[in-house]
N, C-alpha and C. Protein backbone atom coordinates (compact mmCIF):
# COMPACT_ATOMS: atom_id res chain seq x y z
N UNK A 1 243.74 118.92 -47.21
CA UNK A 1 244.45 118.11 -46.24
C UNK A 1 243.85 116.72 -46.25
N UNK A 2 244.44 115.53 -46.43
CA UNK A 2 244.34 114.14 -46.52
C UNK A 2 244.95 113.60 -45.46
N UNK A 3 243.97 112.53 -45.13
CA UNK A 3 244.28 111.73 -43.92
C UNK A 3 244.75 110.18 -44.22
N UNK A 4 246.37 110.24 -43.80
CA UNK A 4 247.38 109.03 -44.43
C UNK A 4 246.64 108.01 -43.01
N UNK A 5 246.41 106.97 -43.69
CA UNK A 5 246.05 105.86 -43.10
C UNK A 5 247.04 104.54 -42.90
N UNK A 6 247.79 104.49 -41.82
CA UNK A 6 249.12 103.33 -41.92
C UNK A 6 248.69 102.02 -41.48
N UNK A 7 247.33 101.42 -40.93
CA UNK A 7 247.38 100.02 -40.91
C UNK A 7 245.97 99.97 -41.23
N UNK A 8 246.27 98.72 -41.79
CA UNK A 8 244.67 97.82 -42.30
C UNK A 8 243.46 98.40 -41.70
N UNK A 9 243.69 98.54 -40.05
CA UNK A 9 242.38 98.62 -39.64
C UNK A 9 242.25 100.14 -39.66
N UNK A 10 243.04 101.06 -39.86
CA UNK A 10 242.37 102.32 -40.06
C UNK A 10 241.81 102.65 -41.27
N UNK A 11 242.58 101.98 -42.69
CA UNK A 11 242.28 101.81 -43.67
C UNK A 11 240.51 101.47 -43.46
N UNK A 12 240.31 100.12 -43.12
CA UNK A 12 238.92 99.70 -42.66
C UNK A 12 238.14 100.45 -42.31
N UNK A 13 238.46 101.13 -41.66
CA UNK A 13 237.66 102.13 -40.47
C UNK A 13 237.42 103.45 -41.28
N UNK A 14 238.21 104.14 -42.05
CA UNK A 14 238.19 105.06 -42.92
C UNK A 14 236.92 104.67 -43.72
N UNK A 15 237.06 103.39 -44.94
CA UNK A 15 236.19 103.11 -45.61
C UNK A 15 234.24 103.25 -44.72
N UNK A 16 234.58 102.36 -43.65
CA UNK A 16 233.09 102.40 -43.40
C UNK A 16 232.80 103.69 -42.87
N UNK A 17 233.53 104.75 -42.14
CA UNK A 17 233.21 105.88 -42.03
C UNK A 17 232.57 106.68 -43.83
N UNK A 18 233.14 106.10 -44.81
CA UNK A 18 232.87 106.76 -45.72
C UNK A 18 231.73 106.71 -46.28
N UNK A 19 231.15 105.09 -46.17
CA UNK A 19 230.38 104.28 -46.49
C UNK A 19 229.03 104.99 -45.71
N UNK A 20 229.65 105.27 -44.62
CA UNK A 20 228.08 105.76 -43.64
C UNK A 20 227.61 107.29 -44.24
N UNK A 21 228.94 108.09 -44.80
CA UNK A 21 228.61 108.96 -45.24
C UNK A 21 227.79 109.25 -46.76
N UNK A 22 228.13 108.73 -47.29
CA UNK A 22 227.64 108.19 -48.52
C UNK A 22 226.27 107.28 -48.69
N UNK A 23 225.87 107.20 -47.42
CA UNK A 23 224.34 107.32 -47.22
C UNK A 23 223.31 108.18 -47.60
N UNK A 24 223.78 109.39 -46.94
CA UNK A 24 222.83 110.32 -47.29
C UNK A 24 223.01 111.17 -48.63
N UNK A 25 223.85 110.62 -49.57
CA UNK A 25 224.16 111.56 -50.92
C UNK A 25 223.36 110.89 -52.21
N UNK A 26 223.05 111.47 -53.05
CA UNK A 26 221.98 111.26 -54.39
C UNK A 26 223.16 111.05 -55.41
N UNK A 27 222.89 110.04 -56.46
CA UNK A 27 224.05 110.36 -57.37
C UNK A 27 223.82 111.36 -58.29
N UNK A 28 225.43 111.80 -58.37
CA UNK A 28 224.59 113.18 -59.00
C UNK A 28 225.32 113.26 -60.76
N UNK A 29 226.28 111.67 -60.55
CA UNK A 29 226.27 111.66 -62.10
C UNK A 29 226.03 110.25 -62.67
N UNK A 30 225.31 110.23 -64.09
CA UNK A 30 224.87 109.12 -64.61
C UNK A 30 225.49 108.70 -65.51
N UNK A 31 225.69 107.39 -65.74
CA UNK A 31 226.12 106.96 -66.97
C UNK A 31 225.49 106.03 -67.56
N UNK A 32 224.99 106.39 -69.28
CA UNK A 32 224.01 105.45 -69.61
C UNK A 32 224.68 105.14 -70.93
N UNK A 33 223.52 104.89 -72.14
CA UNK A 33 223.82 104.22 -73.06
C UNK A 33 225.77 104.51 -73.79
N UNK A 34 225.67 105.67 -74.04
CA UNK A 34 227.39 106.66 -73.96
C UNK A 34 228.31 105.56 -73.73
N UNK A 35 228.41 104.80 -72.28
CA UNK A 35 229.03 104.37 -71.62
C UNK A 35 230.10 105.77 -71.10
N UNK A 36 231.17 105.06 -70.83
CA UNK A 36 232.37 106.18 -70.22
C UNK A 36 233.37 106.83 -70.92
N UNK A 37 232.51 107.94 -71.24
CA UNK A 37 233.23 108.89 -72.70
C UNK A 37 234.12 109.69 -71.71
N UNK A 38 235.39 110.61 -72.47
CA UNK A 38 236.18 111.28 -71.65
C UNK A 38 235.15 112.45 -71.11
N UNK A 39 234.49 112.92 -71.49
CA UNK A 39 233.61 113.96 -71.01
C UNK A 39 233.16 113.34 -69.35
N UNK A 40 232.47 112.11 -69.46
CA UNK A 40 232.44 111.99 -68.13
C UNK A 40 233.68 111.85 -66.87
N UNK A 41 235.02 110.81 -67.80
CA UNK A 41 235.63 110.98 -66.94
C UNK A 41 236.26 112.36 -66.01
N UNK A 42 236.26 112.97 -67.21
CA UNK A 42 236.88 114.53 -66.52
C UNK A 42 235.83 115.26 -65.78
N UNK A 43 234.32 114.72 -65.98
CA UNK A 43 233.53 114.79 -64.77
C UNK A 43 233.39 114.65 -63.30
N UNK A 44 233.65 113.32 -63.39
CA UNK A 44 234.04 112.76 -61.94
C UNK A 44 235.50 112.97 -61.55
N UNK A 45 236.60 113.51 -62.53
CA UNK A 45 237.34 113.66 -61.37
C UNK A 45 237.19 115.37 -61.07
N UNK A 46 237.04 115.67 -61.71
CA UNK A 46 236.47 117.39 -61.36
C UNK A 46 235.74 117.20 -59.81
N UNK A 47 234.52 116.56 -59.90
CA UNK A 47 233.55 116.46 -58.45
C UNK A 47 234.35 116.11 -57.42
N UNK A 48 235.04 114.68 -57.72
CA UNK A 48 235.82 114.06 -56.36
C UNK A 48 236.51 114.84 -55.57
N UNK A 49 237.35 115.76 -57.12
CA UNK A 49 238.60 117.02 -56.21
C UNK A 49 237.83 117.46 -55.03
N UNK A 50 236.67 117.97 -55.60
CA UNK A 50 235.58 119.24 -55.06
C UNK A 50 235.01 118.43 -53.74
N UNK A 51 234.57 117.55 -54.16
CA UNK A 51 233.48 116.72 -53.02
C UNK A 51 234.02 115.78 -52.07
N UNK A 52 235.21 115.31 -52.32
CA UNK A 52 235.93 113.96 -51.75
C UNK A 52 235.19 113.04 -51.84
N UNK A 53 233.56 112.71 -52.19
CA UNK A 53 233.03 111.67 -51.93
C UNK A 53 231.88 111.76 -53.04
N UNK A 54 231.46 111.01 -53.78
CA UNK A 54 230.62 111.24 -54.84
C UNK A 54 229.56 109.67 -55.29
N UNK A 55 228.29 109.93 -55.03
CA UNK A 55 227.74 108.77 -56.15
C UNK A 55 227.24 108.71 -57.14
N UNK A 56 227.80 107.59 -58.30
CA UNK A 56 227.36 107.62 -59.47
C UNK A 56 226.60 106.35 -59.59
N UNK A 57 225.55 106.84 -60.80
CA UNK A 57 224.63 105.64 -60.91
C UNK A 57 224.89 104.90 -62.76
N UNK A 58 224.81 103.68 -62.50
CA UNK A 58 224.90 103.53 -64.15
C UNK A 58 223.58 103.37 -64.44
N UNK A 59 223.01 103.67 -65.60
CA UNK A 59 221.90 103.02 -65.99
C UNK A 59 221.42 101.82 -66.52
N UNK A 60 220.80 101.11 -66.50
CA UNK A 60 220.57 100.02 -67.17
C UNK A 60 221.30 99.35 -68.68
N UNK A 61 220.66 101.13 -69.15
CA UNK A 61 221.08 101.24 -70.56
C UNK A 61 222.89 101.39 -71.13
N UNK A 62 223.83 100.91 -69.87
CA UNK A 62 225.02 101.55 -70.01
C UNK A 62 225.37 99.87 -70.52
N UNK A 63 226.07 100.00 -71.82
CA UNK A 63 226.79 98.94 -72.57
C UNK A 63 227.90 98.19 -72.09
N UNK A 64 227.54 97.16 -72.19
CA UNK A 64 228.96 96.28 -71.60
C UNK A 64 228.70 95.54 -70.24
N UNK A 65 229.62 94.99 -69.53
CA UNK A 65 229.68 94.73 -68.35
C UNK A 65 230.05 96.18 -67.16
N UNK A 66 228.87 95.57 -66.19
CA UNK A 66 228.79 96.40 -65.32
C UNK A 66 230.11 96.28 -64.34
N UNK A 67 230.73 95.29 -63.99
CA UNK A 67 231.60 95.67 -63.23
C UNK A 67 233.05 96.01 -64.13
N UNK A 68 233.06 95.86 -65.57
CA UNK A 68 233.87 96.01 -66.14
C UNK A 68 234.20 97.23 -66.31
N UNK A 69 232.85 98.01 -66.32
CA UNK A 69 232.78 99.63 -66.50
C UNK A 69 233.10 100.18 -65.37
N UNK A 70 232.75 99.80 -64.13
CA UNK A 70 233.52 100.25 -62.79
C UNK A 70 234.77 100.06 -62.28
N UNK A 71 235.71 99.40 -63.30
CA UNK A 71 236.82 98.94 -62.59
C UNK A 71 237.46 100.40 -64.08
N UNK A 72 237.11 100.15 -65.11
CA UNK A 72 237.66 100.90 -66.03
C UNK A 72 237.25 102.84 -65.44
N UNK A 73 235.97 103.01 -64.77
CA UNK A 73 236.06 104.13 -64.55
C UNK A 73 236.89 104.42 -63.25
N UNK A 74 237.38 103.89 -61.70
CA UNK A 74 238.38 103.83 -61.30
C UNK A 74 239.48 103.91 -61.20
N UNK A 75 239.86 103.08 -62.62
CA UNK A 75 241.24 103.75 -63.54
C UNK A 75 241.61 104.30 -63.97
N UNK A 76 240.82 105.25 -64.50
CA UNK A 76 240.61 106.58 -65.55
C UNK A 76 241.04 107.22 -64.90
N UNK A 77 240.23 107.31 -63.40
CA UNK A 77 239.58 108.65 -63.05
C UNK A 77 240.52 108.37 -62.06
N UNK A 78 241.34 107.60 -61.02
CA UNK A 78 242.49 107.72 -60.41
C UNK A 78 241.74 107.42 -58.58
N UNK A 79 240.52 106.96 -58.73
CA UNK A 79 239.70 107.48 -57.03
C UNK A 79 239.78 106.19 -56.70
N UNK A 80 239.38 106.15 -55.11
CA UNK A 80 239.06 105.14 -54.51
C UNK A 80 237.49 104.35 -54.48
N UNK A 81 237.25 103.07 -55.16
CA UNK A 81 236.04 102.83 -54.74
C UNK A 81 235.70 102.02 -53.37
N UNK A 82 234.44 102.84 -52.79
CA UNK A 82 234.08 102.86 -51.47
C UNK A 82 233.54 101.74 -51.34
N UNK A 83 231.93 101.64 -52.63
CA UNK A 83 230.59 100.65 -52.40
C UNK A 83 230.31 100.75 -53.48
N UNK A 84 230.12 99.54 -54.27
CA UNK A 84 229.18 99.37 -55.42
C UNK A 84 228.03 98.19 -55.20
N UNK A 85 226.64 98.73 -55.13
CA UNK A 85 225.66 98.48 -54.91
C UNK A 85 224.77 98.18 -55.92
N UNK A 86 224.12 97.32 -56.69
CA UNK A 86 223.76 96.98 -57.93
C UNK A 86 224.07 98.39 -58.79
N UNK A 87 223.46 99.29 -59.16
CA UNK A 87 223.58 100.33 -60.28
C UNK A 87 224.22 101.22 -60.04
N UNK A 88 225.02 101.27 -58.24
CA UNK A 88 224.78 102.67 -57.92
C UNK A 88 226.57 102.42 -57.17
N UNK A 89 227.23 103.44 -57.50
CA UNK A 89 229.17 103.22 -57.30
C UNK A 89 229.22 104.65 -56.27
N UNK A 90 229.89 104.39 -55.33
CA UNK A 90 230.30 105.35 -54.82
C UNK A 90 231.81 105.31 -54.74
N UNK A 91 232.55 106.63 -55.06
CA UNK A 91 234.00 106.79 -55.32
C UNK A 91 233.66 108.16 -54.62
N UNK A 92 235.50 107.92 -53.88
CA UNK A 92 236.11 108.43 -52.92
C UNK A 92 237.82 109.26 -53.59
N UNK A 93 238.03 110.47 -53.26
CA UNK A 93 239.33 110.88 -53.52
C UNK A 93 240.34 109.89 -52.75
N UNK A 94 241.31 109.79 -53.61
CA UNK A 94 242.63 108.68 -53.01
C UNK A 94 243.26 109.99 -51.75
C-alpha cells in the first residue's frame, strides 16, 4: 500500500519524513570500481521493492562522475531519490 501525495507540501513533508528515517540505516549496497553493472541495478530494485527505503554508498573508486552515476542509477532502477550526501545516496520506492 502506497501513500499518493497530491500537493507540494505533502510531497515535502513525505521526503523529510523519509530523510529522518534514513538516518538510522547503513548502506547496505556499494558501488565501486564496476561502476553500475546490471547486476547491481537489479539489486537495488529488488531491496527498494522489499525495503521502501535503502542506502547506497559509492566508493571513491567508482568511475566517472559522481552525480552522473546517481542520476543514471535512478533511471535504471525507476526509485525516488531522497538525499545524496557526498558518497552516500539514499533511494526511496516511487
Amino acid at each position: 500500500m502506497s501513500i499518493q501525495c497530491t500537493t507540494l507540501t505533502e510531497v515535502k513533508m513525505n521526503v523529510k519524513e523519509l530523510r529522518l528515517q534514513a538516518k538510522t540505516l547503513e548502506p547496505i549496497i556499494r558501488i565501486g570500481k564496476n561502476g553500475l553493472t546490471e547486476r547491481v541495478v537489479e539489486e537495488v530494485k529488488k531491496l527498494v521493492r522489499r525495503r521502501r527505503l535503502i542506502k547506497v554508498k559509492l566508493l571513491k573508486s567508482v568511475l566517472g562522475n559522481k552525480k552522473e552515476v546517481i542520476e543514471e542509477l535512478v533511471d535504471k532502477t525507476n526509485v525516488q531519490l531522497i538525499d545524496a550526501v557526498g558518497f552516500v545516496v539514499v533511494l526511496a520506492r516511487k
